[in-house]
Protein backbone atom coordinates (compact mmCIF):
# COMPACT_ATOMS: atom_id res chain seq x y z
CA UNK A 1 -65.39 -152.28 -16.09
CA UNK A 2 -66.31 -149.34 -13.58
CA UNK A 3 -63.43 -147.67 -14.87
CA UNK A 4 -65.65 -147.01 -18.48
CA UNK A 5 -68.55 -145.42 -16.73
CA UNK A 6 -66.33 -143.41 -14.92
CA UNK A 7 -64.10 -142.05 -17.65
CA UNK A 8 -66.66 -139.61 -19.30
CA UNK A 9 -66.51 -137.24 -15.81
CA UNK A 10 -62.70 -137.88 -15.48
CA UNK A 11 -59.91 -136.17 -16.86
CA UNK A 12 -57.73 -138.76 -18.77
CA UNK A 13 -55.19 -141.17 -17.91
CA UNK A 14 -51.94 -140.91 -19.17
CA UNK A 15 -52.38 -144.58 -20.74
CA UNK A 16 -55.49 -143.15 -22.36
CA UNK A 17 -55.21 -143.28 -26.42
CA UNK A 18 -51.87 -145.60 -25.87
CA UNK A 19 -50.27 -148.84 -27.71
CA UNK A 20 -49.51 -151.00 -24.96
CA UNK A 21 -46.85 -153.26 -27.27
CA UNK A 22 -45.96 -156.31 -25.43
CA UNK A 23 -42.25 -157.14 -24.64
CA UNK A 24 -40.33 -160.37 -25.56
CA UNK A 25 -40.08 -161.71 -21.61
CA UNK A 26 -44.05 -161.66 -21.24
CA UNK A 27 -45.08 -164.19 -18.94
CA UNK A 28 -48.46 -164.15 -19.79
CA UNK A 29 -48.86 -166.18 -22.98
CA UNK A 30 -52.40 -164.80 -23.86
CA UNK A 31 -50.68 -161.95 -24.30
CA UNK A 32 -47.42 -162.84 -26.30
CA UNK A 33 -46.91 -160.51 -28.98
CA UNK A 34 -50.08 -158.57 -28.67
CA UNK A 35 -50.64 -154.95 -28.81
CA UNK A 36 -53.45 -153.25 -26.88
CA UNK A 37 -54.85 -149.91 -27.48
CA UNK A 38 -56.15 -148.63 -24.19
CA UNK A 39 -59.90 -147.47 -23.83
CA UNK A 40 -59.69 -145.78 -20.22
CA UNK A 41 -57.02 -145.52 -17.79
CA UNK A 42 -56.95 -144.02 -14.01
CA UNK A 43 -55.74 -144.50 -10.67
CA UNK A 44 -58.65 -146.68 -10.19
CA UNK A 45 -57.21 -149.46 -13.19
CA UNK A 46 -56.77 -149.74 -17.11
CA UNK A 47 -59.03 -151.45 -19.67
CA UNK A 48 -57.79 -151.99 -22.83
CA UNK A 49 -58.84 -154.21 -26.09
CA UNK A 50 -56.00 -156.31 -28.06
CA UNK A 51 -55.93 -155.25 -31.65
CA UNK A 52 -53.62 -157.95 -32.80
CA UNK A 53 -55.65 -161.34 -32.14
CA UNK A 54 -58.42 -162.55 -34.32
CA UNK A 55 -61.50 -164.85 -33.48
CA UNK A 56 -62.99 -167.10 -35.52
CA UNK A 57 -66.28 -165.97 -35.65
CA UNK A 58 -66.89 -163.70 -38.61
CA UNK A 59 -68.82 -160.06 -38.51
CA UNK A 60 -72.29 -161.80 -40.32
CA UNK A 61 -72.34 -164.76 -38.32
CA UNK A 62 -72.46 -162.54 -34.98
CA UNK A 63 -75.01 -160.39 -36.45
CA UNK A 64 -77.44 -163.84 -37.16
CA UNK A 65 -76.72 -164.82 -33.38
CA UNK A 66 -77.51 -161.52 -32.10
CA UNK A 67 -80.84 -161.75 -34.22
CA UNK A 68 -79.95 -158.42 -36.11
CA UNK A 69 -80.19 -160.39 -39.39
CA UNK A 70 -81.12 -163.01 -40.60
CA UNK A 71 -79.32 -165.65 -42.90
CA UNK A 72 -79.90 -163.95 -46.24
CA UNK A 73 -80.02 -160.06 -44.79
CA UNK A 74 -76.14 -161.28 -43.85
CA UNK A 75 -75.23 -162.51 -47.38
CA UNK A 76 -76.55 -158.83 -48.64
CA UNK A 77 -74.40 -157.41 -46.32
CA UNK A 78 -72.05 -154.31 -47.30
CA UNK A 79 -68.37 -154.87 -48.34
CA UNK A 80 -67.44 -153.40 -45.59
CA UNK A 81 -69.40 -154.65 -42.95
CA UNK A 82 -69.28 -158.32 -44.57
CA UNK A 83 -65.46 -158.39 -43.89
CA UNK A 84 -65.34 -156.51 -40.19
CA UNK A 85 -62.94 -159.03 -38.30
CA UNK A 86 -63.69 -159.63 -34.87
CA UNK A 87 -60.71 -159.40 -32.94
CA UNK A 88 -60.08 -161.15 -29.22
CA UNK A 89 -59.93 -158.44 -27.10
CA UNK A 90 -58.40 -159.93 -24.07
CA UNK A 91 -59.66 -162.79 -21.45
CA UNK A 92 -62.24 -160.72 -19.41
CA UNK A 93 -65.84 -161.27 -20.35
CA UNK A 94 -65.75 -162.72 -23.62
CA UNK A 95 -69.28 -162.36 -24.25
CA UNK A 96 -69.16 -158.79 -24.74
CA UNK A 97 -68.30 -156.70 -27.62
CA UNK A 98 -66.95 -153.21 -27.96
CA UNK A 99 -66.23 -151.56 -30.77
CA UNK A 100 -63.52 -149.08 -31.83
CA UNK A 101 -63.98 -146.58 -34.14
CA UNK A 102 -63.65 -143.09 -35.56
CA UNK A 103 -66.04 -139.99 -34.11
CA UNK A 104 -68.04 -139.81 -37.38
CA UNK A 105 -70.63 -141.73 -35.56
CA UNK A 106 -71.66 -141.05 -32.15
CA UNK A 107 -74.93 -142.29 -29.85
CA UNK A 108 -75.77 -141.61 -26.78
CA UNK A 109 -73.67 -144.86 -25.14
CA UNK A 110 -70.69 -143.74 -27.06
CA UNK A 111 -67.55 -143.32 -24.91
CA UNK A 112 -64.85 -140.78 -26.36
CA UNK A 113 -61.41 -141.97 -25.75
CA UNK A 114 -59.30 -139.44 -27.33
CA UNK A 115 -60.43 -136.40 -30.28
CA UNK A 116 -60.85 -138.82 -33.25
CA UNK A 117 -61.58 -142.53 -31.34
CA UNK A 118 -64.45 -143.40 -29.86
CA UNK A 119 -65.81 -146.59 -28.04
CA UNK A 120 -69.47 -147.99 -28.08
CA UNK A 121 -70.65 -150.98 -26.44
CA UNK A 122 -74.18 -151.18 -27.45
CA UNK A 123 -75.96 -152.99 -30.58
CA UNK A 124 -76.92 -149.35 -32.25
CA UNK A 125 -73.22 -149.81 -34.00
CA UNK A 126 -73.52 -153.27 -35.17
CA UNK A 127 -76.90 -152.20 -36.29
CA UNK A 128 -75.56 -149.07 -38.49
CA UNK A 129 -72.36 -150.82 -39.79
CA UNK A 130 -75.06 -153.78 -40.85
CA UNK A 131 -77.10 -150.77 -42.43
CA UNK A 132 -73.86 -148.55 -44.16
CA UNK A 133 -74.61 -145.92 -41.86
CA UNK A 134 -71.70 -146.61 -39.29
CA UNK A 135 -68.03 -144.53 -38.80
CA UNK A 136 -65.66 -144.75 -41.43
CA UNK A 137 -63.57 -146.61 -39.21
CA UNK A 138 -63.97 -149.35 -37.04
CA UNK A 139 -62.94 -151.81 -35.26
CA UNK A 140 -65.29 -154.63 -33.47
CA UNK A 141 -63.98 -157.01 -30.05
CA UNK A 142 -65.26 -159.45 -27.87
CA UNK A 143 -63.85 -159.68 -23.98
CA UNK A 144 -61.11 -156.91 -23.25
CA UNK A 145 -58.31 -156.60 -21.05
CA UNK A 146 -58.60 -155.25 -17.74
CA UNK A 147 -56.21 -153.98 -14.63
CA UNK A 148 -56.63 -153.28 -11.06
CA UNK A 149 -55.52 -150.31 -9.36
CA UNK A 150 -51.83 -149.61 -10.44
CA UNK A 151 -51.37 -153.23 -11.80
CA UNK A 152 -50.14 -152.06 -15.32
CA UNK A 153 -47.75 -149.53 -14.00
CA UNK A 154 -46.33 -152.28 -12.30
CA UNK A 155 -46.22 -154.75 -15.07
CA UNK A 156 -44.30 -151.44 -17.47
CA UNK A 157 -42.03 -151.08 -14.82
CA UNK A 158 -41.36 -154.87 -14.36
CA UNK A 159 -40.91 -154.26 -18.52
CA UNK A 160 -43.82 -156.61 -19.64
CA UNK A 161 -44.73 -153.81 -21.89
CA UNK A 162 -43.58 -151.06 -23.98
CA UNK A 163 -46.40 -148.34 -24.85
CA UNK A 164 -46.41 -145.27 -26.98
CA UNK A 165 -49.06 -143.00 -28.46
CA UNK A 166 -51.59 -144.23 -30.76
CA UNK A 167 -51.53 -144.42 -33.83
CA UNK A 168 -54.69 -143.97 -36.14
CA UNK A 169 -53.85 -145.67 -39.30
CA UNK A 170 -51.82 -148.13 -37.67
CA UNK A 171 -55.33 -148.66 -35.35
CA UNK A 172 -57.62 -149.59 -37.74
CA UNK A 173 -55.13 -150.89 -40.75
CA UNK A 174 -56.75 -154.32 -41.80
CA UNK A 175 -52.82 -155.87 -42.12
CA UNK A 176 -53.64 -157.64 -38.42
CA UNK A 177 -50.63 -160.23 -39.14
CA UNK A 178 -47.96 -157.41 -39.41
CA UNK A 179 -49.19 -155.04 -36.97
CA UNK A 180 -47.07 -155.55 -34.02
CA UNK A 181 -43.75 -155.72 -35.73
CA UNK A 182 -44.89 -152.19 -37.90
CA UNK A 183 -46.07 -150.46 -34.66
CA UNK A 184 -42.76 -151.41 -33.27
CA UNK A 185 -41.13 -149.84 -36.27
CA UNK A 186 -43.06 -147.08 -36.20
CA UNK A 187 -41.24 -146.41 -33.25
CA UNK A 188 -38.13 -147.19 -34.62
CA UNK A 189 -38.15 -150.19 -32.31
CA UNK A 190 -36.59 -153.73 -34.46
CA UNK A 191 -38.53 -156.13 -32.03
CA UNK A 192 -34.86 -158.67 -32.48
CA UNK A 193 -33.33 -156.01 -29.93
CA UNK A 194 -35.91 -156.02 -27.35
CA UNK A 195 -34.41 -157.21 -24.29
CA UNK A 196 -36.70 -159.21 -21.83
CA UNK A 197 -34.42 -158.12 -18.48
CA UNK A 198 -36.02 -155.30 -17.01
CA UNK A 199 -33.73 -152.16 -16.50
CA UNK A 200 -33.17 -151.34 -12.93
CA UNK A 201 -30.85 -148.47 -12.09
């Protein structure tokens, strides 16, 4: 998680603001068919949240646990902020939540990750979304995905993943079933002629 405070005085990684789309062969089943959008990136490691898993706790319940609201603030709760789904954002400290979102809301925590995304890790969010006052978009995890030094250049080149630039509305579209097949075909990529042998020359 270094690699976050780090990030605001370095210049980005080229995984920075990237889909990391999982390939067929993955060995790593917490991470079949997931795609990760990745928060920071240097020679130091990657962290990254999965965009395409869902928990089972909903947006008002965390808010009672945190003690942000109580029982019947939650019930009153904006549309919007009633039906935030809380995505798994990888294995590494599930505890924690980060959210995603777009830079019409900024605090001081807030990390940028590209011009229009942003990441915060603090309450303040949770507390404006609860309020109506958060970004436009957004996009709430608990745990994230983390890689040592080189690890995920290894794991591309071994073909475990696939990556290409973000894409906004594909980022925060609520259609979490389809997403991995559409940001394949966004690509142009039909996910039934992925091959899981790695290509060595």
């Amino acid at each position: 998680m270094d690699i976050l405070g780090r990030k605001s005085s370095a210049k980005r990684g080229f995984l920075d603001d990237q889909f990391l789309i999982a390939m067929p062969g993955m060995k790593d089943e917490r991470f079949a068919r997931s795609v990760i959008y990745i928060c920071a990136h240097s020679e130091e490691g990657a962290m990254g949240l999965i965009i395409n898993q869902v928990q089972q706790m909903l947006f008002p319940d965390l808010l009672v646990q945190l003690g942000i609201l109580d029982e019947q603030q939650a019930i009153r709760l904006p549309a919007n902020a009633r039906d935030l789904v809380i995505r798994h954002g990888g294995p590494v400290d599930r505890s924690r939540g980060f959210v995603l979102h777009s830079d019409d809301y900024m605090v001081e925590s807030s990390m940028p990750v590209s011009e229009e995304i942003c990441l915060t890790a603090t309450v303040d969010i949770l507390r404006a979304i609860s309020a109506g006052t958060g970004p436009q978009h957004a996009l709430m995890a608990l745990g994230y995905s983390g890689w040592g030094a080189g690890q995920l250049e290894h794991e591309i080149a071994e073909n475990g993943w696939l990556t290409c630039p973000a894409n906004i509305d594909l980022l925060f579209d609520p259609d979490i079933d389809r997403k991995y097949d559409r940001i394949l075909a966004s690509i142009g990529v039909n996910p039934a002629h992925l091959s899981i042998d790695a290509g060595h020359a």
